[in-house]
C-alpha atoms as a PDB file:
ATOM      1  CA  UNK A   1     -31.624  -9.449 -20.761  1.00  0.00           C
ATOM      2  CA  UNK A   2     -28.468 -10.901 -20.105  1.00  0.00           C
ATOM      3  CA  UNK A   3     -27.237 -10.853 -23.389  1.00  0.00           C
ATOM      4  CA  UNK A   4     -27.735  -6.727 -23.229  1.00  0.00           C
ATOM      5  CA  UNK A   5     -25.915  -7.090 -19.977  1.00  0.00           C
ATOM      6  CA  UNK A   6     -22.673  -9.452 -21.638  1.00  0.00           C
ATOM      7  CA  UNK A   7     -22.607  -6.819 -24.547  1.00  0.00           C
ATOM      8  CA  UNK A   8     -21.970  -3.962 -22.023  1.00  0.00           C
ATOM      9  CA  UNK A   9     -19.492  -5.744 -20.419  1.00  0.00           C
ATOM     10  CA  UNK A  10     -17.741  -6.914 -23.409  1.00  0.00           C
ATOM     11  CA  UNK A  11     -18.084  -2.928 -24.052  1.00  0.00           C
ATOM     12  CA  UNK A  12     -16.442  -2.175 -21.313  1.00  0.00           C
ATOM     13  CA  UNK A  13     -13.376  -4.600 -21.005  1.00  0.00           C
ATOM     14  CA  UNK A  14     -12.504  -3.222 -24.674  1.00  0.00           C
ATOM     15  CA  UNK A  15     -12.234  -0.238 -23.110  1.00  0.00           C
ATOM     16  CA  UNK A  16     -15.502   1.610 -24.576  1.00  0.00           C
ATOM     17  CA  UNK A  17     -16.633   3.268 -22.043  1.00  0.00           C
ATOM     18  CA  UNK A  18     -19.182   5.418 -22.989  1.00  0.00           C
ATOM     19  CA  UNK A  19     -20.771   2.627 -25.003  1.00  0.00           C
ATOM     20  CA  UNK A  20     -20.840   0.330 -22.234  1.00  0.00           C
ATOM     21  CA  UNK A  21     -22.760   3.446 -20.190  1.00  0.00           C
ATOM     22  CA  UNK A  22     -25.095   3.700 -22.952  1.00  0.00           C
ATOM     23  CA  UNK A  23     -25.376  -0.224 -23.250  1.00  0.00           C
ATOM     24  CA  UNK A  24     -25.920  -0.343 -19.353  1.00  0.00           C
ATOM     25  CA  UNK A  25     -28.702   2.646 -19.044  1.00  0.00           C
ATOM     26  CA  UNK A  26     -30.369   0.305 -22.007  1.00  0.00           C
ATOM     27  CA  UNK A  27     -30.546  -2.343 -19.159  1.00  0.00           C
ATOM     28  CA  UNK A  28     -31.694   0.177 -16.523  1.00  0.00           C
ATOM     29  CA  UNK A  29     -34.939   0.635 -18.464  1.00  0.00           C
ATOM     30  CA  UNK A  30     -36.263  -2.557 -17.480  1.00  0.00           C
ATOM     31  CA  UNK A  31     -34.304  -3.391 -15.003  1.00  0.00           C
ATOM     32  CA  UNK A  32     -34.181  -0.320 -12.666  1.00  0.00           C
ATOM     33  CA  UNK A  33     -33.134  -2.182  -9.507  1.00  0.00           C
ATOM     34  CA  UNK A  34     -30.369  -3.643 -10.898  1.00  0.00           C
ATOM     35  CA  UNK A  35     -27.860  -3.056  -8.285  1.00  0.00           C
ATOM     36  CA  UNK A  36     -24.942  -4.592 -10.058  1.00  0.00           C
ATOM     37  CA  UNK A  37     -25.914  -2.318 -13.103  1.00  0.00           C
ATOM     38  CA  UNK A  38     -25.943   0.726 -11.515  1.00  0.00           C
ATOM     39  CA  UNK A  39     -22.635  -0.649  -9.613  1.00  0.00           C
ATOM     40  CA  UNK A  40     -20.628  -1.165 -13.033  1.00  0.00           C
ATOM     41  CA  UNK A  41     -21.943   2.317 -14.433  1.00  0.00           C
ATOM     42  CA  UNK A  42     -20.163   3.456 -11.317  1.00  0.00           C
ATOM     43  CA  UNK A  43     -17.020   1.955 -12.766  1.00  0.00           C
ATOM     44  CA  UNK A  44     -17.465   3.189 -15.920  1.00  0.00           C
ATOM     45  CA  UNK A  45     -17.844   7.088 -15.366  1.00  0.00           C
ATOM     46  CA  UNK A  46     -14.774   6.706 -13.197  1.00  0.00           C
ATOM     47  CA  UNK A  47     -13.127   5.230 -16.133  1.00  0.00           C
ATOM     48  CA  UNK A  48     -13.545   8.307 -18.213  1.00  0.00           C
ATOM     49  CA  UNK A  49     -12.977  10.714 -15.345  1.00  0.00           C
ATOM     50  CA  UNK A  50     -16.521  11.296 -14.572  1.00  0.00           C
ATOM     51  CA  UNK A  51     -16.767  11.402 -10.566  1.00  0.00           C
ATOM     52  CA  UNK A  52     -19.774  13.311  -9.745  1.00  0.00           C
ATOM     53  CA  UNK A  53     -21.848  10.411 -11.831  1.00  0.00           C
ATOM     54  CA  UNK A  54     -19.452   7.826 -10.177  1.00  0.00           C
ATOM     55  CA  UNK A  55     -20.451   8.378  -7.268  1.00  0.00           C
ATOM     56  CA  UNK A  56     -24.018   9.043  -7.916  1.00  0.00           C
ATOM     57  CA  UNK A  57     -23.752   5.241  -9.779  1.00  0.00           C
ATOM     58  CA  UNK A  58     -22.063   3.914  -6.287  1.00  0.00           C
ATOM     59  CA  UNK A  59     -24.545   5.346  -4.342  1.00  0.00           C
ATOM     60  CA  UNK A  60     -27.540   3.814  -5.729  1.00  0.00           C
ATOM     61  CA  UNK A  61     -25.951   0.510  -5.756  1.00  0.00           C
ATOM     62  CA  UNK A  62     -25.889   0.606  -2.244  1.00  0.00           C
ATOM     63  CA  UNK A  63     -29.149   1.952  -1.832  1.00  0.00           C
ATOM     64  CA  UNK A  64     -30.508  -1.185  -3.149  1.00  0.00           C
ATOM     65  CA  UNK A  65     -28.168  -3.581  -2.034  1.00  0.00           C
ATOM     66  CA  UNK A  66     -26.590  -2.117   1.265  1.00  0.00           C
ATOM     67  CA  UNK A  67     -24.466  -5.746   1.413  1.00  0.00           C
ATOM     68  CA  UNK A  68     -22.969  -5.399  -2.244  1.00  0.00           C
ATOM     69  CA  UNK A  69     -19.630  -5.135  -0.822  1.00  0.00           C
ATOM     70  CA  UNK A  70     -17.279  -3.806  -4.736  1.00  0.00           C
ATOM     71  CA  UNK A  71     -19.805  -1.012  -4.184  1.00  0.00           C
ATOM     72  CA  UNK A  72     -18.535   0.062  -0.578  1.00  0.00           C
ATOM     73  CA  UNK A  73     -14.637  -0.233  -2.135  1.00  0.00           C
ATOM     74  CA  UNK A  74     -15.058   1.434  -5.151  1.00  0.00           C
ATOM     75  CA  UNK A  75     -16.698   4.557  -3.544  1.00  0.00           C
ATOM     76  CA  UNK A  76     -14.074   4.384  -0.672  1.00  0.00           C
ATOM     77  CA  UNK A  77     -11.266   4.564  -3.637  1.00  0.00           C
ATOM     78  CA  UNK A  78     -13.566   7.192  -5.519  1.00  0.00           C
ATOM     79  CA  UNK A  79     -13.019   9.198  -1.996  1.00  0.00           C
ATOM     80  CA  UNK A  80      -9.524   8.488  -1.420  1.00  0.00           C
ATOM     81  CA  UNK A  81      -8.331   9.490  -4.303  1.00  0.00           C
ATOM     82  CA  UNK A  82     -10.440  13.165  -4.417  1.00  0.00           C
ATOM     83  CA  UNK A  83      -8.002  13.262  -0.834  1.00  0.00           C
ATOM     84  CA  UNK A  84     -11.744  13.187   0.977  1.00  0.00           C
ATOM     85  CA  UNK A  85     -10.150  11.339   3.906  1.00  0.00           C
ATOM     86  CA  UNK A  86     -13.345  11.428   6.272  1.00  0.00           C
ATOM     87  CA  UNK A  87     -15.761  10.305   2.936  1.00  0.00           C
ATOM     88  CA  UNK A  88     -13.615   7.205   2.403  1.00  0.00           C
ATOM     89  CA  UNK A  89     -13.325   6.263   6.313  1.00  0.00           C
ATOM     90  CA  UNK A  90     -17.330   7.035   6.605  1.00  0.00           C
ATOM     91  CA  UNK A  91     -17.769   4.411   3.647  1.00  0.00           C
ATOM     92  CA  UNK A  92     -15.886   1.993   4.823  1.00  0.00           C
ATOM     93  CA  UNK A  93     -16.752   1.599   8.160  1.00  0.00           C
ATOM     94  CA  UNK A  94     -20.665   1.698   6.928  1.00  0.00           C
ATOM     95  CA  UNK A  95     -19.278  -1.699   4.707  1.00  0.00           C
ATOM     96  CA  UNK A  96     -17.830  -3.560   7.439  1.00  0.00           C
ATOM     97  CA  UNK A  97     -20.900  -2.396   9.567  1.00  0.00           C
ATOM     98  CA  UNK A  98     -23.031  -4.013   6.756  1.00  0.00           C
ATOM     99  CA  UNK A  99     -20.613  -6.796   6.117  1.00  0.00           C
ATOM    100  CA  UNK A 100     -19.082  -7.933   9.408  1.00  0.00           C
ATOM    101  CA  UNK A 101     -17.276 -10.514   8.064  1.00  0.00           C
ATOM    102  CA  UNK A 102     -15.741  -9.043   4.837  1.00  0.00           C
ATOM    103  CA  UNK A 103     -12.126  -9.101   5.102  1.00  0.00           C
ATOM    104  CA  UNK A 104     -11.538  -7.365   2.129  1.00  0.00           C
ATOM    105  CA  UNK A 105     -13.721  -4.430   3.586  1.00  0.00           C
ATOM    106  CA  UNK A 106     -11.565  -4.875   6.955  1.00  0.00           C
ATOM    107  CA  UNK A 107      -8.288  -4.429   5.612  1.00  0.00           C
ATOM    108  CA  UNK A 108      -8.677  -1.616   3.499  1.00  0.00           C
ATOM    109  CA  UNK A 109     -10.829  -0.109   6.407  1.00  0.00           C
ATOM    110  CA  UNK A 110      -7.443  -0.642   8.362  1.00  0.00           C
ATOM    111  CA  UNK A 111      -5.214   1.373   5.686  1.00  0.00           C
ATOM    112  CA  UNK A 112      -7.145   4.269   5.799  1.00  0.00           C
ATOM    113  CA  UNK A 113      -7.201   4.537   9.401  1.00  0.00           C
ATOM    114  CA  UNK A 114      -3.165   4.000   9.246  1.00  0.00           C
ATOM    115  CA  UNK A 115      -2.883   6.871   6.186  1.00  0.00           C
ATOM    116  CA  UNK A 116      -5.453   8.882   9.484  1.00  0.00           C
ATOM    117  CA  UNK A 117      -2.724   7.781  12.198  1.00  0.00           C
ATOM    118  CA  UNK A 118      -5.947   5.904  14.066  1.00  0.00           C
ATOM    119  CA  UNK A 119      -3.402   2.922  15.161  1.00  0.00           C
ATOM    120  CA  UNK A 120      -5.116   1.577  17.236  1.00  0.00           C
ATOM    121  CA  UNK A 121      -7.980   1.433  15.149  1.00  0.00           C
ATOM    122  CA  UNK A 122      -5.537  -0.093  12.432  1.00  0.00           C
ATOM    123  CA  UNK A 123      -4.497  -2.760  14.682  1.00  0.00           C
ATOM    124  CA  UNK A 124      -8.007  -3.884  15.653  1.00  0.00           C
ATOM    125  CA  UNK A 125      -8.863  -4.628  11.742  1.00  0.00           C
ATOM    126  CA  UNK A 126      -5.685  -6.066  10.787  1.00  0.00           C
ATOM    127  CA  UNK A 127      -6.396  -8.872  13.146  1.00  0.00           C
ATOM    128  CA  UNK A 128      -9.545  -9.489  12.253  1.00  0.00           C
ATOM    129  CA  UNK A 129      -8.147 -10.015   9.009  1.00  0.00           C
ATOM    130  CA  UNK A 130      -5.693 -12.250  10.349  1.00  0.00           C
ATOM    131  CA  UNK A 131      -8.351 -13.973  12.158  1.00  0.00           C
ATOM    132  CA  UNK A 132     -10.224 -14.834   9.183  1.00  0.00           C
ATOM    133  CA  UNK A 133      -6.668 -15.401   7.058  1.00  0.00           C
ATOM    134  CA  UNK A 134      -3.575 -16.434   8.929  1.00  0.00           C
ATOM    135  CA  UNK A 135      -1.875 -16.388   5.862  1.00  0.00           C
ATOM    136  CA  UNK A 136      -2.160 -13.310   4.634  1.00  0.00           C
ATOM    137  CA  UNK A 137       1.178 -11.651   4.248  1.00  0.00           C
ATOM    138  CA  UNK A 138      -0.378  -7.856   3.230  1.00  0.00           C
ATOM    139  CA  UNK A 139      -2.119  -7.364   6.133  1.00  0.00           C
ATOM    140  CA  UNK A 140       1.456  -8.862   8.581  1.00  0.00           C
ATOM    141  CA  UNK A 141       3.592  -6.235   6.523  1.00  0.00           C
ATOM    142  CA  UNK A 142       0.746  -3.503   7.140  1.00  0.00           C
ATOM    143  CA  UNK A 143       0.700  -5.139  10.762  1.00  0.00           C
ATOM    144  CA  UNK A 144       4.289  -4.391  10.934  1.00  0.00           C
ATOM    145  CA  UNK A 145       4.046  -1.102   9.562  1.00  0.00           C
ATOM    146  CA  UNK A 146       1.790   0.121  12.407  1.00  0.00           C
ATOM    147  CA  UNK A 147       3.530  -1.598  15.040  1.00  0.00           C
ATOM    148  CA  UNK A 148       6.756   0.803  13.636  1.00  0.00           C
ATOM    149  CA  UNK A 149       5.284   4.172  14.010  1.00  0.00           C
ATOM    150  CA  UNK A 150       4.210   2.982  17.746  1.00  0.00           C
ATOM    151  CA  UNK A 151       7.644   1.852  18.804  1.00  0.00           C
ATOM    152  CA  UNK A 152       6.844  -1.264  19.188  1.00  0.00           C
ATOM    153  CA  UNK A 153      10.373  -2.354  16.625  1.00  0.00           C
ATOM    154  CA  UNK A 154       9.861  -6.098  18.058  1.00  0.00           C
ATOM    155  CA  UNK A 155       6.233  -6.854  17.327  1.00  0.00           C
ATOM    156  CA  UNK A 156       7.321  -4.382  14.093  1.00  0.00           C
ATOM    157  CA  UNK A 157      10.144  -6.666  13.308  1.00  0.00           C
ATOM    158  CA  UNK A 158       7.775 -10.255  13.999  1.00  0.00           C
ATOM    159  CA  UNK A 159       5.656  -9.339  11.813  1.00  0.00           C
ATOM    160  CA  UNK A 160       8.085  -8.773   8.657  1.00  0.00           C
ATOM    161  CA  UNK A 161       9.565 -11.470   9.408  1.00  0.00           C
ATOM    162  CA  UNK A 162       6.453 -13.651   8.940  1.00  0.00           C
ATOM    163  CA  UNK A 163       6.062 -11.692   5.907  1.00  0.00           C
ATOM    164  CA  UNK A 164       9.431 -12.750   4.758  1.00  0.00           C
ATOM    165  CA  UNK A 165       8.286 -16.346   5.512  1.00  0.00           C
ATOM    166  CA  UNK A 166       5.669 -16.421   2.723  1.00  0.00           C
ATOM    167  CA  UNK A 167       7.606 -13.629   0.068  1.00  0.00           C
ATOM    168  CA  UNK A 168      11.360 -13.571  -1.094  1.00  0.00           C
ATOM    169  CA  UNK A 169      13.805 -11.554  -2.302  1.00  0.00           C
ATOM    170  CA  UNK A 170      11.402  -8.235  -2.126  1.00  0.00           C
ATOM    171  CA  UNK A 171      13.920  -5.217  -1.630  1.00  0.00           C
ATOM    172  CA  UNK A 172      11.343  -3.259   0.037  1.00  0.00           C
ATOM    173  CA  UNK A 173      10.434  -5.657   2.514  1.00  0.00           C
ATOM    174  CA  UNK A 174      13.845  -6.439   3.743  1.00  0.00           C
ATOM    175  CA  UNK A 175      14.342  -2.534   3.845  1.00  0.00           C
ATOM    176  CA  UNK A 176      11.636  -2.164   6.306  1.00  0.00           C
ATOM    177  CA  UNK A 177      13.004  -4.866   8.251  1.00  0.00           C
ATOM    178  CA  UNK A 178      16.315  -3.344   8.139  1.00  0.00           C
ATOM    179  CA  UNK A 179      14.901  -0.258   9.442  1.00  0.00           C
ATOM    180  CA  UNK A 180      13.193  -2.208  12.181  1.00  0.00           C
ATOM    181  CA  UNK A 181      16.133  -3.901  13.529  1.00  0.00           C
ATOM    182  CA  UNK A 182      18.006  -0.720  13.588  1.00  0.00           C
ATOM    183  CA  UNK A 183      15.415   1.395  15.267  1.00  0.00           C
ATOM    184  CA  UNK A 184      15.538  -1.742  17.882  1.00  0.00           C
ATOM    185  CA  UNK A 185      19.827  -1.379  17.896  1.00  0.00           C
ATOM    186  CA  UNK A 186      20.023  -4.767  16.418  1.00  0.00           C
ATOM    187  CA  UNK A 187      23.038  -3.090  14.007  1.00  0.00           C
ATOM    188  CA  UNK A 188      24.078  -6.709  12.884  1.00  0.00           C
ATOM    189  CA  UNK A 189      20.588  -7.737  11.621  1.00  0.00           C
ATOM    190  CA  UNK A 190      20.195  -4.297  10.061  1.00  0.00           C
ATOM    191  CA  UNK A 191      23.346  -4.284   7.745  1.00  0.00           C
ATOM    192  CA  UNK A 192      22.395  -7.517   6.899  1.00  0.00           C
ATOM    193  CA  UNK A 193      18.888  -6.899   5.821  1.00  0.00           C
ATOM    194  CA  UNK A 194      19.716  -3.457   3.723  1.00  0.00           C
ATOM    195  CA  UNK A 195      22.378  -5.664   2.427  1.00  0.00           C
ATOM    196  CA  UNK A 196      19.895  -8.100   1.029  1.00  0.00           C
ATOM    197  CA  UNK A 197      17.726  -5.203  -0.233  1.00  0.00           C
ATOM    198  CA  UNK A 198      20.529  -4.499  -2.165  1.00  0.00           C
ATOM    199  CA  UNK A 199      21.366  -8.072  -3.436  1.00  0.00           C
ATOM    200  CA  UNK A 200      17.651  -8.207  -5.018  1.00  0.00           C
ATOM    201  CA  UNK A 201      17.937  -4.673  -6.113  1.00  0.00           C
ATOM    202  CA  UNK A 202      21.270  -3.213  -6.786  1.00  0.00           C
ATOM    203  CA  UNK A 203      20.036   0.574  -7.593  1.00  0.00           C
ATOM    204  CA  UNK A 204      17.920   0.643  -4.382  1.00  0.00           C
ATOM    205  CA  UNK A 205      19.672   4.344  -3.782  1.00  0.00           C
ATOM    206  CA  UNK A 206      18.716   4.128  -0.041  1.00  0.00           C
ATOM    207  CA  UNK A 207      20.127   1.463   1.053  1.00  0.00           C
ATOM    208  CA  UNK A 208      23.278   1.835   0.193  1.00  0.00           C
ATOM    209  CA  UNK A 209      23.254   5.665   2.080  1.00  0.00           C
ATOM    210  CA  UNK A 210      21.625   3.489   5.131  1.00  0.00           C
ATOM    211  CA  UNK A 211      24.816   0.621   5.378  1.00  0.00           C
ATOM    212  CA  UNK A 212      26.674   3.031   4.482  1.00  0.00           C
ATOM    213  CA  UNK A 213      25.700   4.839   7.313  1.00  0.00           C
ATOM    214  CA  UNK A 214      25.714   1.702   9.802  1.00  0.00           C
ATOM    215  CA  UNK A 215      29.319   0.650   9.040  1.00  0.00           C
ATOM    216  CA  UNK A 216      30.220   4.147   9.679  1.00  0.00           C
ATOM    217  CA  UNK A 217      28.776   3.985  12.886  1.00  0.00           C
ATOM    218  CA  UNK A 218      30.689   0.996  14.020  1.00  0.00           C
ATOM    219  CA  UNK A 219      33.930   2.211  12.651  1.00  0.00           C
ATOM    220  CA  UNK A 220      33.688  -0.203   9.741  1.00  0.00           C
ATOM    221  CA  UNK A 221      35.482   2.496   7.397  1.00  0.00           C
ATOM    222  CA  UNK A 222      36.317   0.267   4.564  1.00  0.00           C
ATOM    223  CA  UNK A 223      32.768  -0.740   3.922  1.00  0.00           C
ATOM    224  CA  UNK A 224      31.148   2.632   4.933  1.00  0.00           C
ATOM    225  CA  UNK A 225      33.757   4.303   1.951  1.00  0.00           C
ATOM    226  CA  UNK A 226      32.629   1.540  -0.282  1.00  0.00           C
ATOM    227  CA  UNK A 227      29.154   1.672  -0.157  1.00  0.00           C
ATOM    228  CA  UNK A 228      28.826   5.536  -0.072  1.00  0.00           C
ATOM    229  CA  UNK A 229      31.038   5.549  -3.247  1.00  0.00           C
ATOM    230  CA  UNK A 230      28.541   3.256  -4.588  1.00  0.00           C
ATOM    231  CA  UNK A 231      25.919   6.097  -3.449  1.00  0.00           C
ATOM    232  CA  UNK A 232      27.637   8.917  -4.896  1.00  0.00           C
ATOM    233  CA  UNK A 233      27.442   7.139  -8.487  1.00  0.00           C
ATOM    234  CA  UNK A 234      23.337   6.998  -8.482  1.00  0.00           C
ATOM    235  CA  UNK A 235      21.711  10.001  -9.581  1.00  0.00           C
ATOM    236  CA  UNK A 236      20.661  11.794  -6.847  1.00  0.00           C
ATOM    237  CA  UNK A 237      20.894  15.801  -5.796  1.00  0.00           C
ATOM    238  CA  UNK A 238      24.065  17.204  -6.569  1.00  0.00           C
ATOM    239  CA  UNK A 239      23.816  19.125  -2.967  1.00  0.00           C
ATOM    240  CA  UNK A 240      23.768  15.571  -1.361  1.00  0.00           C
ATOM    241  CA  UNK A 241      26.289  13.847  -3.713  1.00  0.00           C
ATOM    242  CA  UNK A 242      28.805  16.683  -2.526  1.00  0.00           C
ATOM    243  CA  UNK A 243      28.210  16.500   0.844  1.00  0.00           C
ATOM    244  CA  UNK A 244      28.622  12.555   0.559  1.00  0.00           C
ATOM    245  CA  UNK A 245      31.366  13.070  -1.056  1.00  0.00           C
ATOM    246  CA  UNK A 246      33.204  15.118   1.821  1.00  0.00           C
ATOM    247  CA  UNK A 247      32.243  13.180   4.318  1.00  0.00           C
ATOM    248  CA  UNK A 248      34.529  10.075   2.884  1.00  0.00           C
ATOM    249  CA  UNK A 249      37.242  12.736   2.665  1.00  0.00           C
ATOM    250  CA  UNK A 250      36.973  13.011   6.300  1.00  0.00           C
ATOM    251  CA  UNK A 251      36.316   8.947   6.532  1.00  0.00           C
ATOM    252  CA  UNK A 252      39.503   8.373   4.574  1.00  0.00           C
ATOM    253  CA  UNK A 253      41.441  10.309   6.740  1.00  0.00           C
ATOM    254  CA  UNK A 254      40.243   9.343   9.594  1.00  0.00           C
ATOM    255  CA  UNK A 255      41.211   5.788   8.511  1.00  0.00           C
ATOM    256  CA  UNK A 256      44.691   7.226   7.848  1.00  0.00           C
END
């Protein structure tokens, strides 16, 4: 039986999916509690764009393994993506009630309640996560994300920074930092880190608007002309580009 099994997979990873489902219900006929079966048929009517059966597939997985965790995520992501909020939640949290101590079940459970605004709820998995992997920079930036809409820019800005500790030179990451210090008034630390977003990424539009923006702020006109200029020259809306562009008229002659 395995050998019917390795052909639908090899079915599958060349992409064939409706052969693979045909190859898999083959397996079904003697093997009709074949969680992992019915778990991979799952994956491949998603493939083709088949949900309905998708789910269905999902579904019996877990009714006869209610611990086969890929089953849980894949019908969480078949949820989230049909925008069924409240389906994708429910699933989850049924997962980690299953599997306690599945981290991988935790931290996704922990996104979804952040894209629901539950941060509390966020919080709570993210550490148990943490718990169970100190070292896992995803959930720290996620950490950090929650701890920014709260207001909480210091535990926001600890936890990129530990992030920054185990990644480099990721434009996106230093921009949330640099958002961080600024929402904390730390205007120094900010320029500095949309500075380095733009050191890793030089067509990162925003953060050249953003120091732009900063310098401006501290009367820093030289810098605040050059890096709008530098803004003006991306292709963005022509309504903003003009109204960038008078405001360094009124920068350069302010600066005389």
């Amino acid at each position: 039986m395995s050998e019917k099994i390795d052909k639908a997979m090899s079915l599958f990873k060349e992409r064939k999916y409706q052969e693979a489902i045909d190859a898999f219900s083959s397996v079904l006929e003697t093997e009709p509690d074949n969680a992992d079966v019915y778990n991979n048929m799952g994956v491949a009517y998603s493939c083709i764009g088949n949900y309905d059966q998708a789910k269905n597939y999902y579904t019996k997985a877990l009714e006869l393994d209610p611990e086969m965790a890929q089953a849980y995520i894949n019908l969480s992501d078949l949820y989230y993506k049909a925008g069924d909020l409240p389906s994708a939640l429910g699933t989850l949290q049924r997962g980690s009630y299953e599997l306690e101590n599945n981290l991988a079940i935790a931290h996704l459970l922990a996104r979804v309640y952040i894209e629901d605004q539950r941060w509390e709820d966020a919080i709570f998995e993210l550490e148990k996560v943490l718990d169970g992997e100190p070292e896992n920079y995803d959930a720290y930036y996620d950490l950090g994300h929650v701890y920014f809409e709260l207001g909480d820019y210091e535990s926001a800005i600890s936890n990129f920074e530990t992030v920054i500790s185990y990644v480099e030179n990721n434009e996106l990451l230093y921009y949330a930092l640099a958002q961080a210090y600024e929402a904390n008034n730390e205007i120094d630390k900010a320029i500095s880190n949309y500075l380095k977003a733009i050191a890793v990424n030089d067509k990162f539009t925003l953060a050249y608007k953003k120091v732009g923006v900063l310098f401006l702020a501290r009367n820093d006109y030289e810098d605040a002309i050059e890096y709008f200029e530098d803004y003006v020259n991306f292709d963005i809306p022509e309504e903003e580009r003009e109204s960038v562009k008078k405001l360094i008229e009124r920068i350069k002659a302010k600066a005389g």
